[in-house]
N, C-alpha and C. Protein backbone atom coordinates (compact mmCIF):
# COMPACT_ATOMS: atom_id res chain seq x y z
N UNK A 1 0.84 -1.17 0.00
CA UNK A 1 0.00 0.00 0.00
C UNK A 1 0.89 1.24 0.00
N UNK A 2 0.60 2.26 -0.96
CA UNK A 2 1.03 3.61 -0.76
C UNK A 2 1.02 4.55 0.63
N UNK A 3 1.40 4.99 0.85
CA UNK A 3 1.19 6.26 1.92
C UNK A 3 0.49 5.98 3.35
N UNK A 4 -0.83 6.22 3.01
CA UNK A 4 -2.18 6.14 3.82
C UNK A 4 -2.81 5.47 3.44
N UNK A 5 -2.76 4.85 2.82
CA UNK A 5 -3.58 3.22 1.66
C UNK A 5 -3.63 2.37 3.05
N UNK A 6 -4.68 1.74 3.02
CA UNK A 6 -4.69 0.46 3.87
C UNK A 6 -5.68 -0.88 3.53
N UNK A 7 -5.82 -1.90 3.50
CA UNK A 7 -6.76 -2.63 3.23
C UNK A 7 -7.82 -2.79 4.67
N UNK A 8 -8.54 -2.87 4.12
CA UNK A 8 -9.86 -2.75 5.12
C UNK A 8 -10.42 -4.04 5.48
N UNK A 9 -10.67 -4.16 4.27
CA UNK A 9 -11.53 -5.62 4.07
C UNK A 9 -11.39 -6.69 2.89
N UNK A 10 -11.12 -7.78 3.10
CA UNK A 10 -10.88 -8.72 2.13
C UNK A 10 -11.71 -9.45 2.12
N UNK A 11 -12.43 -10.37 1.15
CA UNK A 11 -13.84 -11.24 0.69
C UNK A 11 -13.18 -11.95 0.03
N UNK A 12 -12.49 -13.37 -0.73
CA UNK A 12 -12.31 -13.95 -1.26
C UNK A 12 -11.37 -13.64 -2.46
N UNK A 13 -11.91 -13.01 -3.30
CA UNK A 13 -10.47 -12.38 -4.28
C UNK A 13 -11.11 -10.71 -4.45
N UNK A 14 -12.00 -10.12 -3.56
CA UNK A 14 -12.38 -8.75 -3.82
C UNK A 14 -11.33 -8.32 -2.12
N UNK A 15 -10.99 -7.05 -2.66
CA UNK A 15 -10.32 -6.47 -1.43
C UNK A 15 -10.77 -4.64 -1.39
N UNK A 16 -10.80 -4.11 -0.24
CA UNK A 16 -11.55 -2.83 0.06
C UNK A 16 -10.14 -2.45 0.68
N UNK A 17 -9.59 -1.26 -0.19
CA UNK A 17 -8.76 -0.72 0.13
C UNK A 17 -9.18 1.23 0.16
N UNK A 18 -9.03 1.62 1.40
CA UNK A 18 -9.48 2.96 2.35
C UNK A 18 -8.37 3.88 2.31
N UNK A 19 -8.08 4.98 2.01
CA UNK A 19 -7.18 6.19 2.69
C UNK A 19 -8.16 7.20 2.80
N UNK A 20 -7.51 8.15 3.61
CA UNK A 20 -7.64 9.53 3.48
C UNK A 20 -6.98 10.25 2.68
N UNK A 21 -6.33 9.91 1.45
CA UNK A 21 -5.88 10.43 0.67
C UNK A 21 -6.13 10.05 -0.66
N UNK A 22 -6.82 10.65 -1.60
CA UNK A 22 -6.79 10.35 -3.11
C UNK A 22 -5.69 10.17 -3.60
N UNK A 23 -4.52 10.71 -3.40
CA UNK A 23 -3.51 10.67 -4.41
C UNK A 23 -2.59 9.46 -3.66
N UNK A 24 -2.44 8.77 -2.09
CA UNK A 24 -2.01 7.69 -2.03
C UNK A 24 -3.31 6.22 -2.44
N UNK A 25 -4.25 6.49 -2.90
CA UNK A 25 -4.83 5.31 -3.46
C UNK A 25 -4.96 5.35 -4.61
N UNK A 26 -4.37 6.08 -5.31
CA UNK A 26 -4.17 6.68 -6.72
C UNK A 26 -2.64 5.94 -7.11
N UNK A 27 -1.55 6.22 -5.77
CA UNK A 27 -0.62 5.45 -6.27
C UNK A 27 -0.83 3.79 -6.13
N UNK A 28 -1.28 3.94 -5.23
CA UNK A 28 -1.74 2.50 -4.58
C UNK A 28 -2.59 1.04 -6.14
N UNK A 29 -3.01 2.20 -6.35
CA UNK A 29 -3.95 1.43 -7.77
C UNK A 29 -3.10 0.96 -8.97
N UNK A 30 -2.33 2.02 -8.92
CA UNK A 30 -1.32 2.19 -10.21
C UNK A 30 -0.34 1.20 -10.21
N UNK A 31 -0.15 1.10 -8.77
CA UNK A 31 1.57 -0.24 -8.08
C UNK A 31 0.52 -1.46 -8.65
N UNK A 32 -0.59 -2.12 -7.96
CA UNK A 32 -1.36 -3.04 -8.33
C UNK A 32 -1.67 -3.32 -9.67
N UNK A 33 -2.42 -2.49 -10.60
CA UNK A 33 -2.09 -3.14 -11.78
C UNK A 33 -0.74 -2.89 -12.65
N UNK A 34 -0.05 -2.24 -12.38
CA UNK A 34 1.71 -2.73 -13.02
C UNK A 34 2.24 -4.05 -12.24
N UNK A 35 1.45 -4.68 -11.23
CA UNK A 35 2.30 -5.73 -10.89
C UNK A 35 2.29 -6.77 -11.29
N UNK A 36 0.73 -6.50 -11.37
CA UNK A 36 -0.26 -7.37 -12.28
C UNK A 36 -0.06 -7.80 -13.24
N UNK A 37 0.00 -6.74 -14.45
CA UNK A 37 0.58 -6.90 -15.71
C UNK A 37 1.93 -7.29 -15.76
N UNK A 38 2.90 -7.20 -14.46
CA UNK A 38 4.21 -7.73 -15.12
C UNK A 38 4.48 -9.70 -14.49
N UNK A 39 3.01 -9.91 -13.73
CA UNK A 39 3.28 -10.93 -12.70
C UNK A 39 1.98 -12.14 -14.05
N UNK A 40 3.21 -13.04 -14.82
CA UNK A 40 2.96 -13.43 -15.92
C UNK A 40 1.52 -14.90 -14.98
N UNK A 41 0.07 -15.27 -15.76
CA UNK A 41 -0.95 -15.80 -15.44
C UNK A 41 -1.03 -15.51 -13.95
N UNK A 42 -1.19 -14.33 -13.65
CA UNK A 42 -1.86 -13.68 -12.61
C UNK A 42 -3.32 -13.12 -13.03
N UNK A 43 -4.15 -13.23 -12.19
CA UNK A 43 -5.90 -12.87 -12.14
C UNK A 43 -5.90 -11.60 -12.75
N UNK A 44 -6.79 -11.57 -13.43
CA UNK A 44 -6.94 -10.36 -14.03
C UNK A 44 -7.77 -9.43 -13.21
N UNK A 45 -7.13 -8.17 -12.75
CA UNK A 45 -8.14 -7.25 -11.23
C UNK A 45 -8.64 -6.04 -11.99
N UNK A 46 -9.62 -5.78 -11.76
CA UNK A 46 -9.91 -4.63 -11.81
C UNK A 46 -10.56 -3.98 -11.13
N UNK A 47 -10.66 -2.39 -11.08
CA UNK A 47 -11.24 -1.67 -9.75
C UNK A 47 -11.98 -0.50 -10.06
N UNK A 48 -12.29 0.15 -8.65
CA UNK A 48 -12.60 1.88 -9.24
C UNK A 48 -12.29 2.57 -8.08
N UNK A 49 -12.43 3.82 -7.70
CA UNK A 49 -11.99 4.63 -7.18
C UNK A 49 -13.06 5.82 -6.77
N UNK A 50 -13.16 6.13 -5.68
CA UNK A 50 -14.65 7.54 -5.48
C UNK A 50 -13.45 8.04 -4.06
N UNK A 51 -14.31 9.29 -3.95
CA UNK A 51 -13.66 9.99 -2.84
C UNK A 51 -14.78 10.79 -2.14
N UNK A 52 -15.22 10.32 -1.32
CA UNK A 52 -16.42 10.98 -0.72
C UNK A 52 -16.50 10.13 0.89
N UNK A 53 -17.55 10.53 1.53
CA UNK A 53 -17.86 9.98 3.35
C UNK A 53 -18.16 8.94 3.61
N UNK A 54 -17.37 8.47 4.21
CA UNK A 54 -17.88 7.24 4.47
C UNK A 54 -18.20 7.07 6.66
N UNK A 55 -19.06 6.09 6.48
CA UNK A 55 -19.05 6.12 7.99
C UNK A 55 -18.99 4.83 8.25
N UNK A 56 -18.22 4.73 9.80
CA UNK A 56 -17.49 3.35 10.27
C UNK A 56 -18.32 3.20 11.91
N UNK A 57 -18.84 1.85 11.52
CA UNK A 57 -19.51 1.23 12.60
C UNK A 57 -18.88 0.34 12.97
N UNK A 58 -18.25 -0.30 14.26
CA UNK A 58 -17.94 -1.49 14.98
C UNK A 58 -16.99 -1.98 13.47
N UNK A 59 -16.28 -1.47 13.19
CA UNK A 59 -15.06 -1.66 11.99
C UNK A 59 -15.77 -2.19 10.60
N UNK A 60 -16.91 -1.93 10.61
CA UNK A 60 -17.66 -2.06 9.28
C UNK A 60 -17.52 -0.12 8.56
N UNK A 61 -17.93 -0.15 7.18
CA UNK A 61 -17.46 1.21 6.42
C UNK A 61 -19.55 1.07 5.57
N UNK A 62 -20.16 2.41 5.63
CA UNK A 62 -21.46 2.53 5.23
C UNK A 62 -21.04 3.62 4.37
N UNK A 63 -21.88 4.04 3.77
CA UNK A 63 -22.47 5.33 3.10
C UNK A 63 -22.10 5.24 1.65
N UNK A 64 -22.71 6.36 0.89
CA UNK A 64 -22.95 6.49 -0.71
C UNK A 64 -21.70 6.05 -1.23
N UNK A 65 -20.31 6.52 -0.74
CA UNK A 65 -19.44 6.65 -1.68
C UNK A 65 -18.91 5.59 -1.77
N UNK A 66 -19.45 4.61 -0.65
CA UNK A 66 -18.73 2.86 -0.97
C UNK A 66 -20.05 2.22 -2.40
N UNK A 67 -21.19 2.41 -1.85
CA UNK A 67 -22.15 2.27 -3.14
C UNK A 67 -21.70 2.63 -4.23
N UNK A 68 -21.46 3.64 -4.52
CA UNK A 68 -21.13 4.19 -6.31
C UNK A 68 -19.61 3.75 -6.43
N UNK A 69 -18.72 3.59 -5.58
CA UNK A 69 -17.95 2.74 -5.58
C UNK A 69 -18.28 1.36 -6.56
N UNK A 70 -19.14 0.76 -5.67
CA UNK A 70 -18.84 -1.01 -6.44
C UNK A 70 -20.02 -0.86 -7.20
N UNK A 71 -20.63 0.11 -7.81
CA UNK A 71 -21.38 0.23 -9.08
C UNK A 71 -20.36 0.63 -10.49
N UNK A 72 -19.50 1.56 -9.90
CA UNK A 72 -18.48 1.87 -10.74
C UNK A 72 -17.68 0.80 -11.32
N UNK A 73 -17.54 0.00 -10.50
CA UNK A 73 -16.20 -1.19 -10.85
C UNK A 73 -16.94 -2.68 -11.50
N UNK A 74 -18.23 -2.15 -11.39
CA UNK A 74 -18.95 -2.75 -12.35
C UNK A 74 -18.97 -3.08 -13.47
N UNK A 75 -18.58 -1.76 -13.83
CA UNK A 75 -18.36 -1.17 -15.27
C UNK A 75 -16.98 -1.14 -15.46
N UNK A 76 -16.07 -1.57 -15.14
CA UNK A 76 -14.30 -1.97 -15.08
C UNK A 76 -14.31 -3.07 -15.71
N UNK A 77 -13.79 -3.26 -16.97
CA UNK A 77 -13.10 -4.33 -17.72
C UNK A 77 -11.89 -5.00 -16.87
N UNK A 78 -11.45 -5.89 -17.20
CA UNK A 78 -10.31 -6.53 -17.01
C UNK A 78 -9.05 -5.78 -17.45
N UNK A 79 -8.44 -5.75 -16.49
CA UNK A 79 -6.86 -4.53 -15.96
C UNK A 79 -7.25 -3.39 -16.28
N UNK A 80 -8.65 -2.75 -15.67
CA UNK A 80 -8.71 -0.99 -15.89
C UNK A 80 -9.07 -1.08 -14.11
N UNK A 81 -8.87 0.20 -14.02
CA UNK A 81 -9.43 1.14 -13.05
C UNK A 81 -10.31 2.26 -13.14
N UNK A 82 -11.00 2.30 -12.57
CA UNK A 82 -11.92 3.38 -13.47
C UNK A 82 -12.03 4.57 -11.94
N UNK A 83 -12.35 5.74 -11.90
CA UNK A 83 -12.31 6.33 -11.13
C UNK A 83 -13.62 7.55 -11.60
N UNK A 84 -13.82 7.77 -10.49
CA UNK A 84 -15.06 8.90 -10.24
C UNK A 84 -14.60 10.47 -10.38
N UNK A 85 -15.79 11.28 -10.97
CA UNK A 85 -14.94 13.04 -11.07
C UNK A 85 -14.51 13.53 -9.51
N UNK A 86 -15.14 12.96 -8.52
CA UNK A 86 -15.39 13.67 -7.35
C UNK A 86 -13.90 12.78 -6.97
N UNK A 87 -13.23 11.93 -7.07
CA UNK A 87 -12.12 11.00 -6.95
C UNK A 87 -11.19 12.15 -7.80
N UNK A 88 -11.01 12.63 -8.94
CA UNK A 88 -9.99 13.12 -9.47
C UNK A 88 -10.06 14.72 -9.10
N UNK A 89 -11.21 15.51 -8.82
CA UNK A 89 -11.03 16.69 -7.91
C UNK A 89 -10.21 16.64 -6.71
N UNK A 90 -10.21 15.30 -6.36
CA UNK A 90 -9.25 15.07 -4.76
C UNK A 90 -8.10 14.87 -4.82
N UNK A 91 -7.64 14.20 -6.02
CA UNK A 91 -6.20 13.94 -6.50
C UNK A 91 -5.82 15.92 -6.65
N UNK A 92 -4.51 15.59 -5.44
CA UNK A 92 -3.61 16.60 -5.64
C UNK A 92 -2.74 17.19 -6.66
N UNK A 93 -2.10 16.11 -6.55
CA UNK A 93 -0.98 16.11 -7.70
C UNK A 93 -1.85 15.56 -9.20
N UNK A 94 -2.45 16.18 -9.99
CA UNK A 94 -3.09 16.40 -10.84
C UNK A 94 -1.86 15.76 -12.38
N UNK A 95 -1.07 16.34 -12.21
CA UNK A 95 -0.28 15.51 -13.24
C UNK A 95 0.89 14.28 -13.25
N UNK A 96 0.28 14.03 -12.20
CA UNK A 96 1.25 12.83 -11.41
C UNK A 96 0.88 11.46 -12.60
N UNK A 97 -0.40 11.35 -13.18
CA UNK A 97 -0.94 10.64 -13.80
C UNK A 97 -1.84 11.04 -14.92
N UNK A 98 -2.02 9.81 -15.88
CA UNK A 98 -2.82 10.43 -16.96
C UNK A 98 -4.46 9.66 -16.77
N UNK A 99 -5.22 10.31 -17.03
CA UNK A 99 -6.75 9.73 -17.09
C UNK A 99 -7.73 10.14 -18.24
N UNK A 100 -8.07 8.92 -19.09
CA UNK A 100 -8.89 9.12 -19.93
C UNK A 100 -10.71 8.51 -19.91
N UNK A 101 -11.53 9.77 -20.62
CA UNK A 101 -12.96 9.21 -20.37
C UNK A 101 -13.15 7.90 -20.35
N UNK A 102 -14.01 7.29 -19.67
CA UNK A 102 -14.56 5.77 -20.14
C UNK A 102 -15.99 5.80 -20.70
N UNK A 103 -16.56 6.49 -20.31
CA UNK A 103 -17.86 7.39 -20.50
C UNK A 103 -18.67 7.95 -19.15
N UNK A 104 -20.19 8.35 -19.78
CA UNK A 104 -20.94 8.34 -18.89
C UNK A 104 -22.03 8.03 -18.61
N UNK A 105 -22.13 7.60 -17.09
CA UNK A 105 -23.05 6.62 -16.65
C UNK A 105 -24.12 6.77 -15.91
N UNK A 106 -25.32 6.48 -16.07
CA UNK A 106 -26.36 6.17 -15.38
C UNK A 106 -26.13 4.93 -14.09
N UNK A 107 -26.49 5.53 -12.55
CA UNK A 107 -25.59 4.77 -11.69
C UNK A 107 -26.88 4.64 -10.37
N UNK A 108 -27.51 3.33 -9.89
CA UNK A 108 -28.30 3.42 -9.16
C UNK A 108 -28.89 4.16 -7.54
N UNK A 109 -29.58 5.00 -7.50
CA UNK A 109 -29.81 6.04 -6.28
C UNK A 109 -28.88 6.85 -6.79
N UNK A 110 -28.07 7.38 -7.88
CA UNK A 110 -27.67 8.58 -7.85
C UNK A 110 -28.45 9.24 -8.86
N UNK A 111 -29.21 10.47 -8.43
CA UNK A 111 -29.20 11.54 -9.42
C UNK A 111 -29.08 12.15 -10.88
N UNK A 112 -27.80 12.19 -10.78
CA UNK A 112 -27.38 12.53 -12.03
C UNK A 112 -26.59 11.55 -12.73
N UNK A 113 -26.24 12.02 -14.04
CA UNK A 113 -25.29 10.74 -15.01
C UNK A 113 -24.37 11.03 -14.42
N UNK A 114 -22.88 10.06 -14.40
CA UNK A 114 -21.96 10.44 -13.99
C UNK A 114 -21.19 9.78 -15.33
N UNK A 115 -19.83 11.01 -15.00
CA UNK A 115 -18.94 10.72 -16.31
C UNK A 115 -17.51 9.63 -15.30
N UNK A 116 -17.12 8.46 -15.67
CA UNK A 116 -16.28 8.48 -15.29
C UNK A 116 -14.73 8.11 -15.99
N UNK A 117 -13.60 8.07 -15.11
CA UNK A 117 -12.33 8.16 -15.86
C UNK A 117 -11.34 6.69 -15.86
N UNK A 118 -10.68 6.14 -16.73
CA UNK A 118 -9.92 5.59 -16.71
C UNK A 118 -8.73 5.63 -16.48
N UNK A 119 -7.57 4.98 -15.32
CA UNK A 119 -6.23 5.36 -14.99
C UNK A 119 -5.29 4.62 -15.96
N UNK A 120 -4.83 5.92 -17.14
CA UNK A 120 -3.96 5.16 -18.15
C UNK A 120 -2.67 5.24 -17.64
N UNK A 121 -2.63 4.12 -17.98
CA UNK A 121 -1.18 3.73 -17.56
C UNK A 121 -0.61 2.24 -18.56
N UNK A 122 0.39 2.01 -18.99
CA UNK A 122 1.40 1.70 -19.99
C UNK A 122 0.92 -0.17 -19.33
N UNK A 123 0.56 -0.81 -20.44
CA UNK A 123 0.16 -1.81 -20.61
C UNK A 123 1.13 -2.88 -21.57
N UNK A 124 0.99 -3.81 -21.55
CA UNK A 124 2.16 -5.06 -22.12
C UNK A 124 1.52 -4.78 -23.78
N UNK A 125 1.93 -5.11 -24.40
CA UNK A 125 1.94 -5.03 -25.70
C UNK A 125 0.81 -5.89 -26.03
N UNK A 126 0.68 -7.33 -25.45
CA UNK A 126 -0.26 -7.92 -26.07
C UNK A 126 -0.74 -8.65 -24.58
N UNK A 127 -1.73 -8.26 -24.19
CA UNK A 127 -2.74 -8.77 -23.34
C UNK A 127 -4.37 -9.70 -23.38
N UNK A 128 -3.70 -10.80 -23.08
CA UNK A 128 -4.67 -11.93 -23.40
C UNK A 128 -5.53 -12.31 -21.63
N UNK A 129 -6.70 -12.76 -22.06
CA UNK A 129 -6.88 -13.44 -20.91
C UNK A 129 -7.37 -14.77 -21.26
N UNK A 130 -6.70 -15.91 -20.57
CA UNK A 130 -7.32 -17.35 -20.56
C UNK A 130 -8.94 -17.63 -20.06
N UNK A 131 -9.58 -18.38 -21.41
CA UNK A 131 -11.00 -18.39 -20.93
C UNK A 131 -11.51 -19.47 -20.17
N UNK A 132 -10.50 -19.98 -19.72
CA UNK A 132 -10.95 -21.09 -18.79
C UNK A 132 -10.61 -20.53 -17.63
N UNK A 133 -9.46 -20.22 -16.99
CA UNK A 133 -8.95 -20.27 -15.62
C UNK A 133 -8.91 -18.50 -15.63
N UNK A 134 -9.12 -17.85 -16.25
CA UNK A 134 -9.44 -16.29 -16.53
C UNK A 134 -7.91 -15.69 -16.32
N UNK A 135 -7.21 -16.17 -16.18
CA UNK A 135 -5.63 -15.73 -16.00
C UNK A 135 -5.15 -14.78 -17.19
N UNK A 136 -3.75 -13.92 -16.34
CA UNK A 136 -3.49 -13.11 -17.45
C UNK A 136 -2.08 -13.46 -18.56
N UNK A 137 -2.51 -13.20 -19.10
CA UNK A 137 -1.18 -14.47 -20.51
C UNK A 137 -0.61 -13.35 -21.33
N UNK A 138 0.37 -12.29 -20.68
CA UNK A 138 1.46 -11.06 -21.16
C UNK A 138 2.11 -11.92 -22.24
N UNK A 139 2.92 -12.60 -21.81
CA UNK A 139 4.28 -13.53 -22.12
C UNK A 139 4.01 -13.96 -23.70
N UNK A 140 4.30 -13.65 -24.71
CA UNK A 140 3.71 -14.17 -26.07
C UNK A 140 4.33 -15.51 -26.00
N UNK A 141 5.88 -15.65 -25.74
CA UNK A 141 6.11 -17.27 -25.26
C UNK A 141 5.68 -18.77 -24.54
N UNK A 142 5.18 -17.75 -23.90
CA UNK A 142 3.98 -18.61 -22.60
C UNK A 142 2.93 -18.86 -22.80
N UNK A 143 2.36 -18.76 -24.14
CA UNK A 143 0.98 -19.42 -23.55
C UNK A 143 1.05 -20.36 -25.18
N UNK A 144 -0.25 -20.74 -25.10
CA UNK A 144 -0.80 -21.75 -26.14
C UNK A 144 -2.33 -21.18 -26.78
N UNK A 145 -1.90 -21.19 -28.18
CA UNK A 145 -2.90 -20.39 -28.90
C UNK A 145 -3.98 -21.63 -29.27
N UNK A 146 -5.08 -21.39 -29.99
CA UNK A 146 -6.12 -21.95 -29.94
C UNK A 146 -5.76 -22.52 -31.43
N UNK A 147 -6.17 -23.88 -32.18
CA UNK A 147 -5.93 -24.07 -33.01
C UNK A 147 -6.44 -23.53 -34.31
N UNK A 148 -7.45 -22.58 -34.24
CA UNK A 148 -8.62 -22.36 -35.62
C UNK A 148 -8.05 -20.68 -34.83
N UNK A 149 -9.09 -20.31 -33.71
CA UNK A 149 -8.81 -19.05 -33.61
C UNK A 149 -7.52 -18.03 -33.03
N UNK A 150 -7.06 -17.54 -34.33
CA UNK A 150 -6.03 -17.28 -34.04
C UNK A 150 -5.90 -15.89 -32.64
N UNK A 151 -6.53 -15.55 -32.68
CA UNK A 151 -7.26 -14.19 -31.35
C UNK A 151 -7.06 -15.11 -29.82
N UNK A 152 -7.17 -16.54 -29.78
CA UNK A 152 -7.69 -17.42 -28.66
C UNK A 152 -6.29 -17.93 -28.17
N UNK A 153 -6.20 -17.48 -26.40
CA UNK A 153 -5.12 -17.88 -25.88
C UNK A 153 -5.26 -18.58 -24.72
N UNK A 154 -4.18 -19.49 -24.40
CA UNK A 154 -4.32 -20.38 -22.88
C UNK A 154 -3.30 -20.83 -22.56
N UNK A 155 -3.24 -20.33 -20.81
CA UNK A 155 -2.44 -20.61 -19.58
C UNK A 155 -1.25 -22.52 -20.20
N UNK A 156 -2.10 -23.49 -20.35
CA UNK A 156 -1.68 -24.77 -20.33
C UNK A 156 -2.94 -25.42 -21.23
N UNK A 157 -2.11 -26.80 -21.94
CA UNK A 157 -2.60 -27.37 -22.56
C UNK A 157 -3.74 -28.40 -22.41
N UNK A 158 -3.92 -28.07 -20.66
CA UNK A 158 -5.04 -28.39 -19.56
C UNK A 158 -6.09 -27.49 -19.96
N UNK A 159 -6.06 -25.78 -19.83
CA UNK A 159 -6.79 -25.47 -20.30
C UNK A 159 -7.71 -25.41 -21.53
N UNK A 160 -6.77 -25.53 -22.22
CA UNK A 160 -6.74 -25.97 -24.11
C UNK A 160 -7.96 -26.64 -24.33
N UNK A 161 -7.41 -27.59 -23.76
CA UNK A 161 -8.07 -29.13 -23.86
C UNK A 161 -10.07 -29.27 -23.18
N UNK A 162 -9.69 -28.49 -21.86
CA UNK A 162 -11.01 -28.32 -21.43
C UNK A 162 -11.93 -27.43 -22.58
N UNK A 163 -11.24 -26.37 -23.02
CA UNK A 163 -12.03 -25.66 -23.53
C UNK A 163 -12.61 -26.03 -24.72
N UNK A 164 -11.75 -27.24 -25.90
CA UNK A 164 -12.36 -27.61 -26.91
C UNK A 164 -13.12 -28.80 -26.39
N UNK A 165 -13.31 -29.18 -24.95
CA UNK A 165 -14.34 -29.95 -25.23
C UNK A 165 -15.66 -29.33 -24.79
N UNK A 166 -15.51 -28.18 -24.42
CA UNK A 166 -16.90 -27.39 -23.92
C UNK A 166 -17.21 -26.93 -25.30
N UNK A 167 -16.12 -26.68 -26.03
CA UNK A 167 -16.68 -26.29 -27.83
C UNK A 167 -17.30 -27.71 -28.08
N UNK A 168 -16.70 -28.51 -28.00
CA UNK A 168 -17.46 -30.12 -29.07
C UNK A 168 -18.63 -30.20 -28.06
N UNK A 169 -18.81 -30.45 -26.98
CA UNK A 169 -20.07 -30.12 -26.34
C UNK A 169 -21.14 -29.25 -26.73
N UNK A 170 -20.74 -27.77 -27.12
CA UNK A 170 -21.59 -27.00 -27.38
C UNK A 170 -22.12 -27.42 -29.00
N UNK A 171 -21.32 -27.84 -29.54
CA UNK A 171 -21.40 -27.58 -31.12
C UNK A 171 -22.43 -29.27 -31.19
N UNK A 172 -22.37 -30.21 -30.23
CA UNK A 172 -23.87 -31.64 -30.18
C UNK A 172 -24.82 -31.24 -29.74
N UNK A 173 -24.59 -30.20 -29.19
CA UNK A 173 -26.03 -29.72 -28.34
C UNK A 173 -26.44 -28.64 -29.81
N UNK A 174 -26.02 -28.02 -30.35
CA UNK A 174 -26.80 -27.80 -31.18
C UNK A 174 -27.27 -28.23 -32.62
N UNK A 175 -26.54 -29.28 -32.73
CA UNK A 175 -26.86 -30.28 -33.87
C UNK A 175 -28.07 -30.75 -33.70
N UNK A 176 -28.85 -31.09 -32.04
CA UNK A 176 -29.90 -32.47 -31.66
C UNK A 176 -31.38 -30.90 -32.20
């Protein structure tokens, strides 16, 4: 964790990470997916980012800005971060990083549309994810391509294998 970054709460492979600072969970986000991307069939994470009140009961965290939080990261593809306007008004250091639109969104109990931003940041050249074990496959050496589709990549020849038989599976089921 950056600075004032701390993890709060962990659930299985989701983790709730808290500061009082936008710009140390800003770095905090940025360390995580570069580690990501360089840490070859690692899970593919993605997140979002808000900066607003939250309130803490008996070490539990309530209020709006954890909501539009995990509505936001909803809308997070695999290795983005997406972040809120009211999140990048809080970021200090304003050119510490680059952020581009993702769009804007219609977001439940809020009001208005909200626009939100993507944290660009420098990605592997060719980023695959395995559709079996959802892993991330950087390494063009490392993995195993699909035999017909050339777009189609996988972790091991375990995965491979499962996956053309969920194809020959799918492809009897629609023959009957």
């Amino acid at each position: 964790m950056q600075g004032k970054s701390h993890l709060h709460e962990r659930v299985g492979d989701e983790v709730m990470i808290v500061s009082n600072s936008a710009d140390d969970l800003l770095a905090t986000a940025v360390v995580m997916l570069q580690r990501a991307f360089r840490e070859y069939n690692f899970l593919h994470i993605h997140g979002a980012l808000h900066y607003g009140k939250i309130l803490k009961r008996n070490n539990n965290l309530f209020g709006s800005a954890l909501n539009l939080t995990s509505r936001i990261v909803a809308k997070a593809p695999p290795g983005v971060f997406l972040c809120s306007k009211d999140f990048l008004n809080a970021v200090a250091e304003k050119n510490s990083h680059s952020f581009r639109s993702f769009g804007t969104y219609s977001f439940k109990n809020v009001s208005e549309d909200s626009e939100v931003f993507e944290i660009a940041i420098e990605r592997p050249e060719s980023l695959y994810i395995d559709p079996v074990c959802r892993m991330l496959l950087t390494e063009p050496g490392n993995r195993i391509s699909h035999p017909i589709q050339t777009d189609l990549f996988f972790c091991s020849t375990h995965c491979l294998e499962i996956f053309m038989e969920r194809e020959k599976t799918t492809n009897e089921l629609r023959s009957l």
